[in-house]
Protein backbone atom coordinates (compact mmCIF):
# COMPACT_ATOMS: atom_id res chain seq x y z
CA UNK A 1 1.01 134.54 -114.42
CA UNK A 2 2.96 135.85 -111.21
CA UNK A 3 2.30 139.31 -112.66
CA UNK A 4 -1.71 138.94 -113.02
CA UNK A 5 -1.46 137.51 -109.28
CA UNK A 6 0.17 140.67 -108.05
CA UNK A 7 -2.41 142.52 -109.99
CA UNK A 8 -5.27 140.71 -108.39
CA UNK A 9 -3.88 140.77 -104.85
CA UNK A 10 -3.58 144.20 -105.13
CA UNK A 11 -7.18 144.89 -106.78
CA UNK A 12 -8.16 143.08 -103.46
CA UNK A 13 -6.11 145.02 -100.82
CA UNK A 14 -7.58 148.40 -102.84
CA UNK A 15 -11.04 147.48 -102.63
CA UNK A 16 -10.70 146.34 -99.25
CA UNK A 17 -9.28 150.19 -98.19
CA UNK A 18 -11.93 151.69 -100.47
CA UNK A 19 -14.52 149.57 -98.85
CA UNK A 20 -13.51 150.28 -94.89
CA UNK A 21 -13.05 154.19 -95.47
CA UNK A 22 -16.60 154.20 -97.40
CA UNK A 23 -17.93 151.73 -94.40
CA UNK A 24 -16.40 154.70 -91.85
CA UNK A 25 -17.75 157.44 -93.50
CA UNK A 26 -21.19 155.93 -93.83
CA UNK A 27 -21.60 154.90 -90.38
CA UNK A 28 -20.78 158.26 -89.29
CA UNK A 29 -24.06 159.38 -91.76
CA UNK A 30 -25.80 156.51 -90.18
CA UNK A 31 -24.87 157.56 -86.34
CA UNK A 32 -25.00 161.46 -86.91
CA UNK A 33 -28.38 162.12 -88.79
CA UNK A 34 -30.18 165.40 -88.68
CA UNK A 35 -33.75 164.33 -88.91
CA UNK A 36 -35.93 161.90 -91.11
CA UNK A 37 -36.13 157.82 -90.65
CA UNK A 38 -32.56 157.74 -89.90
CA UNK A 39 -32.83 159.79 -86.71
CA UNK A 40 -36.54 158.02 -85.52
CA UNK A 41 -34.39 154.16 -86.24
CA UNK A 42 -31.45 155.32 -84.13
CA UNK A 43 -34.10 156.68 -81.08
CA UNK A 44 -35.90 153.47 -81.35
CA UNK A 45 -33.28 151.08 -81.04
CA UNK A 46 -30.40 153.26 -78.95
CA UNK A 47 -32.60 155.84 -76.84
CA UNK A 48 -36.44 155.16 -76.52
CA UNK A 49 -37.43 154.72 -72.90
CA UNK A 50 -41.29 155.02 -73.32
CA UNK A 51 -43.47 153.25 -71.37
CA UNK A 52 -45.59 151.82 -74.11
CA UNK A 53 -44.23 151.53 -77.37
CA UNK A 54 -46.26 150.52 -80.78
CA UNK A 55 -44.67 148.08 -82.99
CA UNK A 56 -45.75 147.28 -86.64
CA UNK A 57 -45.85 148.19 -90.56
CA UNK A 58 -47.40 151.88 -91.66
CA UNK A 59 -50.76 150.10 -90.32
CA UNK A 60 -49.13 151.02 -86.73
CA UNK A 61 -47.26 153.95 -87.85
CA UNK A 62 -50.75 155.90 -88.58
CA UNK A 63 -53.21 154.41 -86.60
CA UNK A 64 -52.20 154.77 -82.91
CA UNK A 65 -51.85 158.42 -81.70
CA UNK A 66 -49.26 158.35 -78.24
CA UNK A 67 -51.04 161.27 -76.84
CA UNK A 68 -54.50 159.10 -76.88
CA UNK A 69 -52.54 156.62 -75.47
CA UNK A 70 -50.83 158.60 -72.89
CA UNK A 71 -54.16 160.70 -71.62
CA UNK A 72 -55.99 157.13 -71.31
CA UNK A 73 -53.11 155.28 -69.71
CA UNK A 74 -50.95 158.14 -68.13
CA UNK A 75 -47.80 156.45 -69.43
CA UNK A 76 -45.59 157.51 -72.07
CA UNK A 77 -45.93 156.30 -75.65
CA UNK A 78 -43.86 155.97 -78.96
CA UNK A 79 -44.76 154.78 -81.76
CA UNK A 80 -42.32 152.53 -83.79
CA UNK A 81 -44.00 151.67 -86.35
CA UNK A 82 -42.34 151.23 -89.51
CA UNK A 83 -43.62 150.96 -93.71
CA UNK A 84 -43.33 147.39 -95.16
CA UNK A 85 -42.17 145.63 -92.47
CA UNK A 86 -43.36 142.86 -89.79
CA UNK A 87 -42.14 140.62 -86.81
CA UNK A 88 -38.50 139.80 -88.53
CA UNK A 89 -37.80 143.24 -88.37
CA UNK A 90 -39.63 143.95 -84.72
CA UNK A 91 -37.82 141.16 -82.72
CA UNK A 92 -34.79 142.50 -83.95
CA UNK A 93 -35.99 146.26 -82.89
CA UNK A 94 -36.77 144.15 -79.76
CA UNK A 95 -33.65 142.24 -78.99
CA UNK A 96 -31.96 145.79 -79.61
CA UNK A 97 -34.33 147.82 -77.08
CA UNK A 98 -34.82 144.93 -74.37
CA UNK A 99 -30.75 145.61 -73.92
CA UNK A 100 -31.84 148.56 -71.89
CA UNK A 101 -35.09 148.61 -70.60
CA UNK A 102 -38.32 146.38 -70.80
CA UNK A 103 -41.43 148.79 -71.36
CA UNK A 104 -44.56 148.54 -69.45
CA UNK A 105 -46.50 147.50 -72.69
CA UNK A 106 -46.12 146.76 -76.21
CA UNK A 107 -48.96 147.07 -78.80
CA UNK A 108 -48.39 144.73 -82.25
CA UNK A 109 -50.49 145.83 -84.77
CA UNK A 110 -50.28 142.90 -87.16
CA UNK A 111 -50.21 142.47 -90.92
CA UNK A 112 -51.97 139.86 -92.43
CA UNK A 113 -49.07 140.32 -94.98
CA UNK A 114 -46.06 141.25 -92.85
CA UNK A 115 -46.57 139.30 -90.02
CA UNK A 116 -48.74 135.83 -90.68
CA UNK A 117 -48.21 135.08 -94.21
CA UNK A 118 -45.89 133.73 -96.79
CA UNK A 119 -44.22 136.43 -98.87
CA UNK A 120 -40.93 138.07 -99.37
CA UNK A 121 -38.97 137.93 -96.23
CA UNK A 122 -35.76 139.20 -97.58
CA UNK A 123 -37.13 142.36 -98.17
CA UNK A 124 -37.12 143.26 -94.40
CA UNK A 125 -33.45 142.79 -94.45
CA UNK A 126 -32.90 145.87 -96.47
CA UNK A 127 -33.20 148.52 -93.25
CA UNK A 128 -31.53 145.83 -90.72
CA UNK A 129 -28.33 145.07 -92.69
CA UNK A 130 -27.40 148.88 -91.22
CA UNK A 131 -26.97 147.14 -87.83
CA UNK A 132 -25.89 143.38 -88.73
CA UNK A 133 -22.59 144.07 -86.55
CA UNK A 134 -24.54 143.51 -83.33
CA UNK A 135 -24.79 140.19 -82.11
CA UNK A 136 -28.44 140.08 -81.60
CA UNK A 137 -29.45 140.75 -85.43
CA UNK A 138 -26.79 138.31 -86.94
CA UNK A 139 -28.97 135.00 -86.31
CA UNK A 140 -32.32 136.51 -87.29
CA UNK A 141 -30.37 137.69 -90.66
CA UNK A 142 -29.47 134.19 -91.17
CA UNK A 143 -32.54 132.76 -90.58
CA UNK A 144 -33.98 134.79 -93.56
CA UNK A 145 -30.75 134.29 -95.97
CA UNK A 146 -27.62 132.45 -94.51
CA UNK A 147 -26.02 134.01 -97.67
CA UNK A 148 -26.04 136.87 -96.49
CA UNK A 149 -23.75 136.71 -93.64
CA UNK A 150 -21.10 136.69 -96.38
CA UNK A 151 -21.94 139.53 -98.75
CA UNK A 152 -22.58 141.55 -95.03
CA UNK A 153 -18.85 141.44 -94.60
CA UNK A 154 -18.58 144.37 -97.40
CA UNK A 155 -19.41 147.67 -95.57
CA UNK A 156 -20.71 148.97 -98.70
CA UNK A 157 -23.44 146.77 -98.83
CA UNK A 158 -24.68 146.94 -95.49
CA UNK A 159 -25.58 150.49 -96.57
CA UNK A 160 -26.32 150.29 -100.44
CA UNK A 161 -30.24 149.94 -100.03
CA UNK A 162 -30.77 152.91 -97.61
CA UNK A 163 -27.80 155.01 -99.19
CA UNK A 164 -30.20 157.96 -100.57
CA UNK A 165 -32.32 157.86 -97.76
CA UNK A 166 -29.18 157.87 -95.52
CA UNK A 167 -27.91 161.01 -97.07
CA UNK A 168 -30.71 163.32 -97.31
CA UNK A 169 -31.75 162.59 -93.47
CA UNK A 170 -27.92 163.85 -92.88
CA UNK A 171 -27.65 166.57 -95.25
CA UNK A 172 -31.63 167.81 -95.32
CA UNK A 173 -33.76 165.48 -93.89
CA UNK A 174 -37.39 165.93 -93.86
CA UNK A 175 -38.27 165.95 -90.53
CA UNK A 176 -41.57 164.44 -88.89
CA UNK A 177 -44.70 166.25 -87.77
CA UNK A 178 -44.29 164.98 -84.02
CA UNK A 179 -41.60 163.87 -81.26
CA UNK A 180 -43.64 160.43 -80.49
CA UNK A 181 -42.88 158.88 -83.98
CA UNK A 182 -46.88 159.20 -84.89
CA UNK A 183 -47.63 160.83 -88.29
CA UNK A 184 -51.30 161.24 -88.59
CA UNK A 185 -52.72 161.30 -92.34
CA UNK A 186 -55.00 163.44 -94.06
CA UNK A 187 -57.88 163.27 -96.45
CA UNK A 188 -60.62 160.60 -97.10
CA UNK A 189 -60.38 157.81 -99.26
CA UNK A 190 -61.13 157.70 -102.57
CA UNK A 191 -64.07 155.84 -103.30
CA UNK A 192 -63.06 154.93 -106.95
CA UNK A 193 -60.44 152.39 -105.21
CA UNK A 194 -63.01 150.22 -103.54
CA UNK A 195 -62.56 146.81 -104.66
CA UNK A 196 -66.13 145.78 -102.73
CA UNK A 197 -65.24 142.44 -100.96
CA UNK A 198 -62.51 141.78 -97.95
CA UNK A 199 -59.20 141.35 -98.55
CA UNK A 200 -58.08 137.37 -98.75
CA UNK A 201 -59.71 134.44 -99.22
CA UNK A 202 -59.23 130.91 -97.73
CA UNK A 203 -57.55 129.31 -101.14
CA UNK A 204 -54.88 132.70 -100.71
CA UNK A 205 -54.18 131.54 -97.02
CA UNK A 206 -50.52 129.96 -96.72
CA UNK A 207 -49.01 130.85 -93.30
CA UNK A 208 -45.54 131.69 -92.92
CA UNK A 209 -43.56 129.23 -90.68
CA UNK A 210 -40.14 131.74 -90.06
CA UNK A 211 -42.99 134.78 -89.10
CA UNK A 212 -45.13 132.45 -87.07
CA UNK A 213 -41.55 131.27 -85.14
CA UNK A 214 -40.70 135.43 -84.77
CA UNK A 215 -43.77 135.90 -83.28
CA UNK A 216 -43.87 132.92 -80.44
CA UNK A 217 -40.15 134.33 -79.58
CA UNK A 218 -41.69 138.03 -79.48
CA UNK A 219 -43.79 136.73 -76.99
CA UNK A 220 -41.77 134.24 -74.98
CA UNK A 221 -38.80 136.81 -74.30
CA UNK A 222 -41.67 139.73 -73.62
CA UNK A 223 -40.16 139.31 -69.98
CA UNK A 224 -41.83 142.05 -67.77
CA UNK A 225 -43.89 144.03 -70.54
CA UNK A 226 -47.52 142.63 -71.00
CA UNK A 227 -47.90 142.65 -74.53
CA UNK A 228 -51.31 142.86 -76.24
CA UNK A 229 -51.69 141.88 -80.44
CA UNK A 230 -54.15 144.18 -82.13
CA UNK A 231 -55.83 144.42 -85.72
CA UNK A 232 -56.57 147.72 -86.28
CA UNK A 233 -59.55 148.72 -88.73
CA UNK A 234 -59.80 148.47 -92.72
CA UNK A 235 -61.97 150.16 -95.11
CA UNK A 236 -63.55 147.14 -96.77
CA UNK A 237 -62.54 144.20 -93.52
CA UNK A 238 -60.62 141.36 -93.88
CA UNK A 239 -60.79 137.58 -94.20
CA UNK A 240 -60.43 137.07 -89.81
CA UNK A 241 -59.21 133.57 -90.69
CA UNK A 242 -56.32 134.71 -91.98
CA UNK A 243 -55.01 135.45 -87.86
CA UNK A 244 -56.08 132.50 -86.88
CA UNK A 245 -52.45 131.84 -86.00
CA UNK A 246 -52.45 134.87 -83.72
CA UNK A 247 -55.53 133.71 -82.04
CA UNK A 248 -53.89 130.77 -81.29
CA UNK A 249 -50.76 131.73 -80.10
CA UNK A 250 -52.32 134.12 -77.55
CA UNK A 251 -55.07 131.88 -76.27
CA UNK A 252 -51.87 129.45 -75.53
CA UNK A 253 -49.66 131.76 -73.98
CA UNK A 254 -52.47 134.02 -72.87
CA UNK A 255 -51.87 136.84 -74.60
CA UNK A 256 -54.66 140.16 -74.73
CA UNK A 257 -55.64 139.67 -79.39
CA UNK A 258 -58.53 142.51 -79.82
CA UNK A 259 -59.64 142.14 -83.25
CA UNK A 260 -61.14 145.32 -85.06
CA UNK A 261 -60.33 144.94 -89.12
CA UNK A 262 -63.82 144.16 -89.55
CA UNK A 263 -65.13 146.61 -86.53
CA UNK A 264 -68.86 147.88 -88.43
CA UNK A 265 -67.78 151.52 -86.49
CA UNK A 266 -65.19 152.03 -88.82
CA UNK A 267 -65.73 149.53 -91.84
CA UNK A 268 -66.94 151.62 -94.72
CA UNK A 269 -66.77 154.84 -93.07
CA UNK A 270 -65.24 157.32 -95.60
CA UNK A 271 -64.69 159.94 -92.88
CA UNK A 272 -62.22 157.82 -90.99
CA UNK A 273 -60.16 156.73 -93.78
CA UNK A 274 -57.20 157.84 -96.13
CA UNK A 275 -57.09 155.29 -98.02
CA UNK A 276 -58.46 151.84 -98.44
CA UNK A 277 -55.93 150.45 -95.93
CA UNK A 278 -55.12 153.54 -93.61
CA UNK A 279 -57.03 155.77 -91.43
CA UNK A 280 -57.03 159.11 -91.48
CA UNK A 281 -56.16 161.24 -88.81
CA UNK A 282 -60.02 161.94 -86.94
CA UNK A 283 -60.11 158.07 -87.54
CA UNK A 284 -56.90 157.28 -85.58
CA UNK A 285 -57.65 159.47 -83.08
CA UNK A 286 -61.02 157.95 -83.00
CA UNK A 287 -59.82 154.08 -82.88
CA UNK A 288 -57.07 154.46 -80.40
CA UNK A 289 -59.43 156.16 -77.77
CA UNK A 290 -61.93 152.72 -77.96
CA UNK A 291 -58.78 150.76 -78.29
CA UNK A 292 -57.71 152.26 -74.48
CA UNK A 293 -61.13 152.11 -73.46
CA UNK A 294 -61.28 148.53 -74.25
CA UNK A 295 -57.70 147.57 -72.85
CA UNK A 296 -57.84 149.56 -69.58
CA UNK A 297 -59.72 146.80 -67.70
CA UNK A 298 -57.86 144.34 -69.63
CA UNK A 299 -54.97 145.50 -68.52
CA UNK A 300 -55.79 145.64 -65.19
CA UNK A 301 -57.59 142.91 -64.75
CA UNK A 302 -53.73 141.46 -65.74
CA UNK A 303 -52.22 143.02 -62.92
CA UNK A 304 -54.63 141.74 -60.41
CA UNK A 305 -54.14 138.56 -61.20
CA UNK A 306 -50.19 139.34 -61.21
């Protein structure tokens, strides 16, 4: 018996060395990228200093062009966006990024999936487990899965989800078309895909409580940045009761919510979209110029009253 608790001890001790070199070695890929993802996280969270910065899922990502923004406003602009993901990921990209600076504005694009309702929460974990060692991203972690504070204490698996990705943006990443983190998107949509009614229904409506409690943090600890919520265009619209929570949030704490998923300018129109849920390039080039020309006198009609 003494001999297979030897054994054991020593499995343990030998895992736990394999485990902290692997942990050192993939923090250096982490913290030493050469393009891709990897390179636009570690700006976002360690470096960005914009003025205005964009936050939300690939909805953000390809709708909101930083040089529109930056011509209209004559501030600097980056745009954060990031695939799949909502408000669990963004406060932590917040709590990380309001360490150094507070920008002049944030624009939330939100996502009737990502950001108001029920769904898969756990799956926003997989790019923050990279940075569960700051203090800021433990609670929100546990709020999603209080398990996972203990599997977290393997450096392995902080990493094992974004491993490939990890690697080829430190080897040969593919690097983006711009420096503002905007990628704008080609081609029309393919009018085969159109399902012909708006996406949601009233019965499908089941808000999430843990996004909804994100969100009124987002904007209680916005501090000096005026922050404005946006819905940016879709092909075929969208159910608008489904951001009904939005609404309400901002109309308490009197927050700028500009609504254009159902917008007639765009809704339908094959030459602004890529795809059923994405606009093309003309299209985000389009829809960010009205959305400045819209929030200009919102915006200063804010600071007047400031």
């Amino acid at each position: 018996m003494r001999k297979y608790i030897i054994r054991f001890i020593a499995f343990l001790a030998l895992f736990f060395v394999i485990d902290r070199a692997a942990g050192f070695v993939l923090n250096y890929i982490a913290e030493n990228p050469r393009g891709g993802m990897t390179l636009r996280r570690n700006y976002i969270n360690d470096h960005c200093h914009e003025d205005v910065l964009v936050f939300g899922s690939s909805r953000a990502h390809y709708h909101y062009n930083p040089k529109v923004v930056t011509d209209s406003l004559g501030l600097s602009c980056y745009n954060c966006g990031e695939n799949a993901n909502g408000i669990i990921l963004f406060y932590a990209w917040w709590k990380m990024i309001t360490q150094r600076y507070y920008p002049k504005l944030l624009i939330y694009d939100v996502h009737s999936l990502y950001d108001v309702l029920e769904g898969d929460n756990y799956s926003f974990l997989q790019i923050l487990k990279r940075f569960s060692g700051k203090d800021c991203v433990k609670p929100i972690i546990n709020d999603v899965d209080p398990n996972e504070h203990w599997k977290l204490h393997c450096m392995m698996y902080r990493y094992n989800s974004t491993f490939t990705e990890l690697a080829a943006d430190f080897i040969s990443p593919v690097k983006d078309d711009t420096s503002d983190g905007f990628i704008p998107l080609q081609g029309h949509v393919n009018t085969k895909h159109v399902k012909g009614k708006p996406a949601h229904s009233d019965h499908e409506l089941k808000f999430d409580s843990l996004k909804h409690c994100y969100l009124e943090k987002l904007i209680k600890e916005r501090g000096t940045t005026q922050l404005v919520f946006v819905v940016s265009p879709m092909f075929e619209g969208m159910n608008p009761a489904v951001f009904e929570p939005v609404e309400k949030l901002c109309r308490q704490y009197g927050i700028i919510f500009l609504n254009y998923v159902n917008d007639p300018k765009y809704k339908g129109n094959i030459d602004y979209f890529k795809d059923l849920t994405h606009l093309n390039a003309e299209g985000a080039d389009v829809y960010t110029r009205q959305l400045m020309k819209d929030l200009k006198p919102l915006l200063k009609g804010d600071d007047e009253k400031q």
